[in-house]
Protein backbone atom coordinates (compact mmCIF):
# COMPACT_ATOMS: atom_id res chain seq x y z
CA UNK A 1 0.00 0.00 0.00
CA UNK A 2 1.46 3.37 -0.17
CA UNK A 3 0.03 6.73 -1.47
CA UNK A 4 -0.36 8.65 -4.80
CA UNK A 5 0.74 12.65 -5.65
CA UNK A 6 -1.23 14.07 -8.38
CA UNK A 7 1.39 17.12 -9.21
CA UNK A 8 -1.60 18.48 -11.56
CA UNK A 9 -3.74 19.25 -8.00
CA UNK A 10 -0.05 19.54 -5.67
CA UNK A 11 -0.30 23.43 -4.36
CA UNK A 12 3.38 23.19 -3.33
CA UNK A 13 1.87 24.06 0.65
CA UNK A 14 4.62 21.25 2.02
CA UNK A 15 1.76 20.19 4.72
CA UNK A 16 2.52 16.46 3.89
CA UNK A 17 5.98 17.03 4.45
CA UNK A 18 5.71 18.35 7.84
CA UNK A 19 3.37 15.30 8.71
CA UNK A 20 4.82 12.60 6.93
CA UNK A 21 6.45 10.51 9.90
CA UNK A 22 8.71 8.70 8.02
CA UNK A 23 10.05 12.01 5.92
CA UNK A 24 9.37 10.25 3.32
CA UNK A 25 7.90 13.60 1.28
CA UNK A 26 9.47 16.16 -0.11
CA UNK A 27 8.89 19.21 -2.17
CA UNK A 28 10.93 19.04 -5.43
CA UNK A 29 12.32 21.82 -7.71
CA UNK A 30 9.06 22.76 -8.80
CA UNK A 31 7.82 23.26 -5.38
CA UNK A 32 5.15 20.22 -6.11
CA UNK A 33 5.30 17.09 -3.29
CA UNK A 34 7.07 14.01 -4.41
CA UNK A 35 7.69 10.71 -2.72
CA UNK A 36 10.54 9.23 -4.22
CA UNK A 37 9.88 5.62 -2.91
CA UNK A 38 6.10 4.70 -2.34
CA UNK A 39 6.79 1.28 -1.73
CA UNK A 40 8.07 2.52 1.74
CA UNK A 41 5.33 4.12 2.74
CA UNK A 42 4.02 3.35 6.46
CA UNK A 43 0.40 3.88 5.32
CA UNK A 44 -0.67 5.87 7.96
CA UNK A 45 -2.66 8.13 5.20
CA UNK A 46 -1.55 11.22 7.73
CA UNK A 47 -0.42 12.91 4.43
CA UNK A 48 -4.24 12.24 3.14
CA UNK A 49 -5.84 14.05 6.11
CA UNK A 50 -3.50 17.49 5.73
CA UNK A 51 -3.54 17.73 2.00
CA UNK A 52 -5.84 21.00 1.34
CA UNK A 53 -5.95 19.95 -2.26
CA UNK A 54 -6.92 16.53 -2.72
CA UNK A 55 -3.24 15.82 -4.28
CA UNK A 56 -3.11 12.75 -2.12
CA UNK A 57 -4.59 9.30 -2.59
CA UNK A 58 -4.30 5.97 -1.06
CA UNK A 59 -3.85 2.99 -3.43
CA UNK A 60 -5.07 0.38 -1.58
CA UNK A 61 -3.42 -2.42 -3.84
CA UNK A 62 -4.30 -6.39 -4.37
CA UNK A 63 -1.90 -6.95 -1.03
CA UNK A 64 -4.65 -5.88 0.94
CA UNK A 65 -7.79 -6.54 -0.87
CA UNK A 66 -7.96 -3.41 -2.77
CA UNK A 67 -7.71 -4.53 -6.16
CA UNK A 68 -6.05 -1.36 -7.68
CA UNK A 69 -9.09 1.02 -5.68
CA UNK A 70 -8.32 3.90 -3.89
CA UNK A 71 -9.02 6.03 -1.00
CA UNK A 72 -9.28 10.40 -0.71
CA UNK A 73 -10.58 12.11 2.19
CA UNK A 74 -13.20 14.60 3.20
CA UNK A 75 -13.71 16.56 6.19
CA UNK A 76 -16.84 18.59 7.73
CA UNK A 77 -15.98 19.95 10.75
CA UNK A 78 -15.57 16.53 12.88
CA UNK A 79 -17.07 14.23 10.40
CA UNK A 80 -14.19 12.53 8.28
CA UNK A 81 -15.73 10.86 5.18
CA UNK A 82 -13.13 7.73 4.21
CA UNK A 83 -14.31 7.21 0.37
CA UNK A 84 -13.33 4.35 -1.45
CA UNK A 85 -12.98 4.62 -5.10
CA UNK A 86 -13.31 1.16 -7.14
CA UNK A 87 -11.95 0.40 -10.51
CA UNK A 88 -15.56 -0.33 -11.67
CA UNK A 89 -16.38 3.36 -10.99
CA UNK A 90 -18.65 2.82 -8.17
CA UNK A 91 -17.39 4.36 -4.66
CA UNK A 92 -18.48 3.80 -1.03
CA UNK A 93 -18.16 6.19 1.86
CA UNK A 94 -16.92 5.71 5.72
CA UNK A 95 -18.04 8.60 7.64
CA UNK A 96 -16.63 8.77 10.86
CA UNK A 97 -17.13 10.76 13.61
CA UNK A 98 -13.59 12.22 15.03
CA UNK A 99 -15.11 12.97 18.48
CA UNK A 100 -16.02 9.79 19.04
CA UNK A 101 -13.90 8.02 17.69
CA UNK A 102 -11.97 6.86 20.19
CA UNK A 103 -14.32 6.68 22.99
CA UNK A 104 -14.29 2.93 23.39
């Protein structure tokens, strides 16, 4: 599993790189966000949640059950919408509710 940059939507803002725990993003000579090795990507999709420009999605590859789909983020004040993107087209939405989240 590891994550996708679309330069095309990359603002240059460098929030991924602050939050990417494994500095594993950087912002290359034309200011866009790169990862130069996916495959080492912890998957913690931390980059996903600060990315103002929807530049970052999560390939969720046949190693987990993903089949080539893939995952973007939404957020609504503390709703978090989790959608799932197939490669038939269709999509399916996790909404979860970040102050509650971990209240069990």
């Amino acid at each position: 599993m590891s994550i996708r940059i679309s330069k095309e939507n990359c603002i240059g803002c460098g929030r991924c790189v602050s939050v990417c725990p494994g500095n594993l993003i950087e912002l290359g000579r034309d200011s866009k966000a790169v990862m130069a090795y996916p495959k080492d990507c912890w998957g913690c999709a931390s980059c996903l949640k600060e990315c103002p420009a929807d530049a970052i999605n999560f390939f969720l590859g046949a190693d987990i059950g993903g089949r080539g789909s893939f995952m973007t983020f939404d957020r609504s004040g503390n709703i978090y919408d989790w959608i799932v993107h197939f490669p038939d087209g269709s999509s399916k939405t996790i909404e979860v509710d970040s102050e509650s989240a971990n209240k069990y």
